[in-house]
N, C-alpha and C. Protein backbone atom coordinates (compact mmCIF):
# COMPACT_ATOMS: atom_id res chain seq x y z
N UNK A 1 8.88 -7.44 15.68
CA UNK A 1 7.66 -7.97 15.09
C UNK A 1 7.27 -9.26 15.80
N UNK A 2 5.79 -9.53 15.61
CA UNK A 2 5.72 -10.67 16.50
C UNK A 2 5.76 -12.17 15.52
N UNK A 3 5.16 -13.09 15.69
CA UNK A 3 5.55 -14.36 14.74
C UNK A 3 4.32 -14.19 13.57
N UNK A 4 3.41 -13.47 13.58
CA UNK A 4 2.27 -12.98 12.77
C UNK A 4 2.91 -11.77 11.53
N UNK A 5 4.20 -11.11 11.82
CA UNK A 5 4.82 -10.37 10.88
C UNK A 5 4.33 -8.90 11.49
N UNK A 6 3.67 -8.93 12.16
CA UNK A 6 3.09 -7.37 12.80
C UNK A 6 3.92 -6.74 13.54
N UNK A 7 3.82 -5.59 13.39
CA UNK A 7 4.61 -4.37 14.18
C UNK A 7 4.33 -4.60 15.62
N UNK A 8 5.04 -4.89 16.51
CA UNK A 8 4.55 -4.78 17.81
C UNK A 8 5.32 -3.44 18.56
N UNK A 9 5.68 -2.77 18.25
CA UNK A 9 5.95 -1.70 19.05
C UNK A 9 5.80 0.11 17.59
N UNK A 10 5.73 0.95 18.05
CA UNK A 10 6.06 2.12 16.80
C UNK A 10 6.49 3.40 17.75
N UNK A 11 7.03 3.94 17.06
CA UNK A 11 7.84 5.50 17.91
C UNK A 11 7.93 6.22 16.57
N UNK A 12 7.52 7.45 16.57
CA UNK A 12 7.85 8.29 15.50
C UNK A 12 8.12 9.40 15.83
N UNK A 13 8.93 10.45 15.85
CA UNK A 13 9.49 11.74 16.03
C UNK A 13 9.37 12.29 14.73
N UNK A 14 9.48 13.87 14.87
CA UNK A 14 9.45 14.78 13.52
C UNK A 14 10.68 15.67 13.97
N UNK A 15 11.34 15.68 12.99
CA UNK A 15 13.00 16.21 12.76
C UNK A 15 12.87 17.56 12.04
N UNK A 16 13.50 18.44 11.80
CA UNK A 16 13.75 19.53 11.21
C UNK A 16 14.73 19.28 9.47
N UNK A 17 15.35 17.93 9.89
CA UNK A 17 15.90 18.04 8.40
C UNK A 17 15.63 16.76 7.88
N UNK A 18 16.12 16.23 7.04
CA UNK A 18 15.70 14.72 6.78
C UNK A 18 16.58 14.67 5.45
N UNK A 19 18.26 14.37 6.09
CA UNK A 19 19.12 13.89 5.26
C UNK A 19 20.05 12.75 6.15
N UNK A 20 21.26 11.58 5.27
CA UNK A 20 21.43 10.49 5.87
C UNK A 20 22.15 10.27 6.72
N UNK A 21 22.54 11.55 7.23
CA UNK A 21 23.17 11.86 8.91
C UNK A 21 22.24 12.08 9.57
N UNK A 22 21.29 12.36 10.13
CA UNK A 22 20.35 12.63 10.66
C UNK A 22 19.04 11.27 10.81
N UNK A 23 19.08 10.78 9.65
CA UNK A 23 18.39 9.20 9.77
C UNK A 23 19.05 8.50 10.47
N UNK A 24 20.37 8.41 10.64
CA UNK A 24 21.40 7.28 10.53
C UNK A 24 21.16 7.89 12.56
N UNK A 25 21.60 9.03 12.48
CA UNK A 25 21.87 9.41 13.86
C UNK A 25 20.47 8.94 14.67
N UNK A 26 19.46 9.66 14.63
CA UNK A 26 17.84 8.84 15.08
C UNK A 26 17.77 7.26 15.19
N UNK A 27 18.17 6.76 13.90
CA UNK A 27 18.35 5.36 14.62
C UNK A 27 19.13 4.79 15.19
N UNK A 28 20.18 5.11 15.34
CA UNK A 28 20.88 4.93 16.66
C UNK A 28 20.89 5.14 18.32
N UNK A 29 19.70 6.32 18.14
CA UNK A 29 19.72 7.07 19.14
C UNK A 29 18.09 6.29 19.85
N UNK A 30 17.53 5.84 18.59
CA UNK A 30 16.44 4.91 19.01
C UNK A 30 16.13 3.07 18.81
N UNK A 31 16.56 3.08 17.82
CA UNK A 31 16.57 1.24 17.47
C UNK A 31 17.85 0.72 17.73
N UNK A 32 17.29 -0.65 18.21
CA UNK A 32 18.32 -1.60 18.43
C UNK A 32 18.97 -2.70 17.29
N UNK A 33 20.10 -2.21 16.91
CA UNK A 33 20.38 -2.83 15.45
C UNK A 33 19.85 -4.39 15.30
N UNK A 34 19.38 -4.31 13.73
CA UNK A 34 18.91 -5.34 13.13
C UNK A 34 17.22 -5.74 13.01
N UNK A 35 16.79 -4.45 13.76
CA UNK A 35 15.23 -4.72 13.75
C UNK A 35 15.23 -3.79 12.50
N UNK A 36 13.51 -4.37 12.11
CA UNK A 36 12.95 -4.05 10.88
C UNK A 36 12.32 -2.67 10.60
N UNK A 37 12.59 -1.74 9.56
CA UNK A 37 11.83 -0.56 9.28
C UNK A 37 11.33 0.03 8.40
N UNK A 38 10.16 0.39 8.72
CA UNK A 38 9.56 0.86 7.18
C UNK A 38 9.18 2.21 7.40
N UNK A 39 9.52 3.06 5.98
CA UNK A 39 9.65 3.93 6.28
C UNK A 39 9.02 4.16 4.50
N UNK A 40 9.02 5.74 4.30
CA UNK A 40 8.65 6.44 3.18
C UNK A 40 9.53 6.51 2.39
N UNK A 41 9.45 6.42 0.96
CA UNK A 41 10.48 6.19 -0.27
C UNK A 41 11.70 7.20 -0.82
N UNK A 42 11.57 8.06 0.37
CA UNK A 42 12.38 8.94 0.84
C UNK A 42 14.17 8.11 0.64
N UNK A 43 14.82 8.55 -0.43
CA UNK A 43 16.34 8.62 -0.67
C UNK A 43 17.20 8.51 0.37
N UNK A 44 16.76 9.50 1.46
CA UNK A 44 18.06 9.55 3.00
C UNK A 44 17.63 8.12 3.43
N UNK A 45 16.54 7.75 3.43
CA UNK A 45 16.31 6.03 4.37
C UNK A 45 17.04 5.15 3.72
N UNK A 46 17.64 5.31 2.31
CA UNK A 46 18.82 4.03 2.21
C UNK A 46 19.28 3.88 3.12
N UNK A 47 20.31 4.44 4.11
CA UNK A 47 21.61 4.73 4.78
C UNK A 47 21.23 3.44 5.95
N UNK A 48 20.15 3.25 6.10
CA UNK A 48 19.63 2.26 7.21
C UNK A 48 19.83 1.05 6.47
N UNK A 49 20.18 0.31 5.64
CA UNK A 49 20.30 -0.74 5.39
C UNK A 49 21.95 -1.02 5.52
N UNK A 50 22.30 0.47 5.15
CA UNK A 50 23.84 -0.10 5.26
C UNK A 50 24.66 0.21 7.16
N UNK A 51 23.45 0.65 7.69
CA UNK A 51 23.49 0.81 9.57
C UNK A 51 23.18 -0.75 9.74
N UNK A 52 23.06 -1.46 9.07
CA UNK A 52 22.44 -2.94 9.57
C UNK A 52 20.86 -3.24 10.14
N UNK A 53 19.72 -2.20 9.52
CA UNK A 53 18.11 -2.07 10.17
C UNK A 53 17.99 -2.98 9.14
N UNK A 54 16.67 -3.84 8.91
CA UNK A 54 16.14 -4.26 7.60
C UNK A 54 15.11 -3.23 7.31
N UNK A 55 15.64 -2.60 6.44
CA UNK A 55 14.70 -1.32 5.85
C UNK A 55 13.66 -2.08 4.58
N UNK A 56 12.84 -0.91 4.79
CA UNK A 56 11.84 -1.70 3.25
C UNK A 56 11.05 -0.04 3.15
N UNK A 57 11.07 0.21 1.83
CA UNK A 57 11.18 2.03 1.92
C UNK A 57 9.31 2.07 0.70
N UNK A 58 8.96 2.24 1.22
CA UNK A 58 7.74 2.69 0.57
C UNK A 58 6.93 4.18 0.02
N UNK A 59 6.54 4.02 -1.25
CA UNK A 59 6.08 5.72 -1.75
C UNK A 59 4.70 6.47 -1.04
N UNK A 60 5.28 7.70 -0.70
CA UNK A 60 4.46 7.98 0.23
C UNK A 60 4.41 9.49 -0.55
N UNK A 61 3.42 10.10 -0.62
CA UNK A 61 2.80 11.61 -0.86
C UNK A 61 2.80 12.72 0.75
N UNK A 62 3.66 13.18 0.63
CA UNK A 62 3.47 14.34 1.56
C UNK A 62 2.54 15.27 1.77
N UNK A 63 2.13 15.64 2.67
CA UNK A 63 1.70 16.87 3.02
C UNK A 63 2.38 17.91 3.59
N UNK A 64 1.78 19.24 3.36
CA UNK A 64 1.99 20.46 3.94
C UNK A 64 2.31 19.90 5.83
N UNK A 65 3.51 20.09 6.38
CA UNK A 65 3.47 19.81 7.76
C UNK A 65 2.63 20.30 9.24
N UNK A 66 1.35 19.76 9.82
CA UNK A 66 0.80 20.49 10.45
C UNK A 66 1.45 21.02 11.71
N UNK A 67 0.74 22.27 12.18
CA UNK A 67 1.38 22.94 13.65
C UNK A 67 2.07 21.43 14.55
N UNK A 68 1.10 20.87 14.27
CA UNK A 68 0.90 20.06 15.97
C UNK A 68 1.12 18.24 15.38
N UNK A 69 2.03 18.63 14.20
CA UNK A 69 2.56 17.02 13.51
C UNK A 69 2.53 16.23 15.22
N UNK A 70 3.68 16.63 15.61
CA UNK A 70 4.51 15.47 16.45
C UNK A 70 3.17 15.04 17.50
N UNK A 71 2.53 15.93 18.17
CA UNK A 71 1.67 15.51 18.91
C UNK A 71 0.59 14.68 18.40
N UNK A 72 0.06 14.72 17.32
CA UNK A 72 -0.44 13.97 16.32
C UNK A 72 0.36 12.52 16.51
N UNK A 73 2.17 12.58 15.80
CA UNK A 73 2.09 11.21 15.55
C UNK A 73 2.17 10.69 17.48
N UNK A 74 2.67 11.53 18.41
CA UNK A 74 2.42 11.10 19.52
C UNK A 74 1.19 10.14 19.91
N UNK A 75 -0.16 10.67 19.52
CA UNK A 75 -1.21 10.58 19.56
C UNK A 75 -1.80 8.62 19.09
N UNK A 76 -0.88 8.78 17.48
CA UNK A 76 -0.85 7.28 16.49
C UNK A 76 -0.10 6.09 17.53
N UNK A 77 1.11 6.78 17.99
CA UNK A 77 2.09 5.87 18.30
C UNK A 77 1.26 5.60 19.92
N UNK A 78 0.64 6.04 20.24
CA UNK A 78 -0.19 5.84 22.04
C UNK A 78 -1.18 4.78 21.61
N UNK A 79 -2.10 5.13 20.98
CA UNK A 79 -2.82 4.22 20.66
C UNK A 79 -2.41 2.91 20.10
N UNK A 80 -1.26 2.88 18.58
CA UNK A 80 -0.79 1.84 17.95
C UNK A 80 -0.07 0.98 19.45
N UNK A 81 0.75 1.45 20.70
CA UNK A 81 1.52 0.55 21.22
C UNK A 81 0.43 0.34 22.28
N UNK A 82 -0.85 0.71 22.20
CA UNK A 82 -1.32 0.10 23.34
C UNK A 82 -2.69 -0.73 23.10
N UNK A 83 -2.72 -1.50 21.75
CA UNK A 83 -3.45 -1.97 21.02
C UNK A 83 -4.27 -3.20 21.98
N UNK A 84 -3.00 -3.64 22.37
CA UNK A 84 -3.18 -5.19 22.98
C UNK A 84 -3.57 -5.01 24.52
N UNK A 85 -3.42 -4.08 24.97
CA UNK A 85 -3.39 -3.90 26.90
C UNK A 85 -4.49 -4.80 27.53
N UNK A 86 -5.80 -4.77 26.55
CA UNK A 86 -7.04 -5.00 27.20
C UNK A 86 -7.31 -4.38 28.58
N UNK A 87 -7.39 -4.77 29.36
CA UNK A 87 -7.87 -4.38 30.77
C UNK A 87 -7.03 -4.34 31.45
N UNK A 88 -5.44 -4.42 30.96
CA UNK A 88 -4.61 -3.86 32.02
C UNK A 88 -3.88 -2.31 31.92
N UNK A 89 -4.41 -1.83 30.76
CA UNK A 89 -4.47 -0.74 30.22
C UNK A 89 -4.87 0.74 31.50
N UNK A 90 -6.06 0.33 31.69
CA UNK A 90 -6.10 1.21 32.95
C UNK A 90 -5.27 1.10 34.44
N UNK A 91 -4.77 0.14 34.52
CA UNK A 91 -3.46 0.29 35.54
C UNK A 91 -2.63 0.49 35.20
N UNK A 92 -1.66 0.18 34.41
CA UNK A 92 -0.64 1.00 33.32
C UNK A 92 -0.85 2.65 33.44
N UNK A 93 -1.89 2.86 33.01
CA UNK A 93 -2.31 4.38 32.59
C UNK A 93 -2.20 5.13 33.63
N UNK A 94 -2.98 4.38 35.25
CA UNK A 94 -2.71 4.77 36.76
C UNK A 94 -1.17 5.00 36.55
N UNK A 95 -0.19 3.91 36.49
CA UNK A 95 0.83 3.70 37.11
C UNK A 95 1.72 4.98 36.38
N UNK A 96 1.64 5.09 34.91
CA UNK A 96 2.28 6.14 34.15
C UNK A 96 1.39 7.70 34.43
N UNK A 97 0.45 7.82 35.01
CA UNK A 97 -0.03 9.25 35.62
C UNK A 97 1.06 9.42 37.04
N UNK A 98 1.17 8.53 37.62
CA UNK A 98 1.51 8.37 39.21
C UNK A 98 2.99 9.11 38.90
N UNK A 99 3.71 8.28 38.01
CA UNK A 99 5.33 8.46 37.58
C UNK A 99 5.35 9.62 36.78
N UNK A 100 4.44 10.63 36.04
CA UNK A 100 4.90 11.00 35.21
C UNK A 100 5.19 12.57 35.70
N UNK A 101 5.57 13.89 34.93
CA UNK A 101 6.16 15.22 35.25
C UNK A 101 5.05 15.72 35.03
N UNK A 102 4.13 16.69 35.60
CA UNK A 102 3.02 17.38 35.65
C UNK A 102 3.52 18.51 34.06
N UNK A 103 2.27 18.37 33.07
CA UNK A 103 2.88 19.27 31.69
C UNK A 103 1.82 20.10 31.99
N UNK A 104 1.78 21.36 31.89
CA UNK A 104 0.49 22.37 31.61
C UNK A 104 0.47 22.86 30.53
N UNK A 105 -0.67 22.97 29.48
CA UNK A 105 -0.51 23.63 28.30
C UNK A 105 -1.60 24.70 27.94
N UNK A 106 -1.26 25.93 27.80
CA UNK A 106 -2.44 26.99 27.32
C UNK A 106 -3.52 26.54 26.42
N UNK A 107 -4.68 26.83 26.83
CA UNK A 107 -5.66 26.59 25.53
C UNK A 107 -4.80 26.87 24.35
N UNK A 108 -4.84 28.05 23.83
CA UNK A 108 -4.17 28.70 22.76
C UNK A 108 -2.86 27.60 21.65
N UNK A 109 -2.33 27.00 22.38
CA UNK A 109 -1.52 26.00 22.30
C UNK A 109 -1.69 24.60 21.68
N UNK A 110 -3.13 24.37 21.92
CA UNK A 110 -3.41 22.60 21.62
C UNK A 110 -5.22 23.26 20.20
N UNK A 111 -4.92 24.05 20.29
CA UNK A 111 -5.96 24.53 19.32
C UNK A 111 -5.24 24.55 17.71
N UNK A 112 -6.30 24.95 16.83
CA UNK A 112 -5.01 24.51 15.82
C UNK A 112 -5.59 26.20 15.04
């Protein structure tokens, strides 16, 4: 977070199960202990306070899960971490086209 209390970075993945082996394992596999997380009022997200995250668990209403969740939150988390770039945004964007693995995807595929 920055000295304003704001999120300065977000990553979100979609899992197949969501119990407190599987939380516990993700954040390990992604955060660096002792940073802050908020998450949905979801029961398995205790387990992160006792991993050492500062959790803070909030009530959240689900939905039915769409085809294309992850690319979606892909979509939140692109925009949310690139809030601040201003105008260096398009060289970044050059530099990560230049580096990145050519993906091809069928129409059929990104349609919903």
């Amino acid at each position: 977070m920055n000295d304003k209390g704001e999120s300065k970075h977000l990553k979100v993945e979609v899992v197949d199960k969501i119990d407190s082996a599987v939380v516990a394992e993700v954040a390990k596999d992604m955060l660096k202990p002792g940073v802050a997380v908020r998450t949905d009022g979801l029961s398995s997200y205790k387990v992160l306070s006792g991993e050492g995250y500062e959790h803070k668990g909030e009530k959240f209403d689900p939905e039915e899960k769409p085809k294309h969740l992850q690319r979606y939150c892909d979509e939140f988390c692109y925009r949310f971490n690139r809030r601040h770039f201003g105008i260096q945004l398009f060289n970044w964007l050059l530099m990560t086209c230049a580096s990145s693995q050519l993906v091809a995807l069928k129409i059929a595929e990104i349609t919903l």
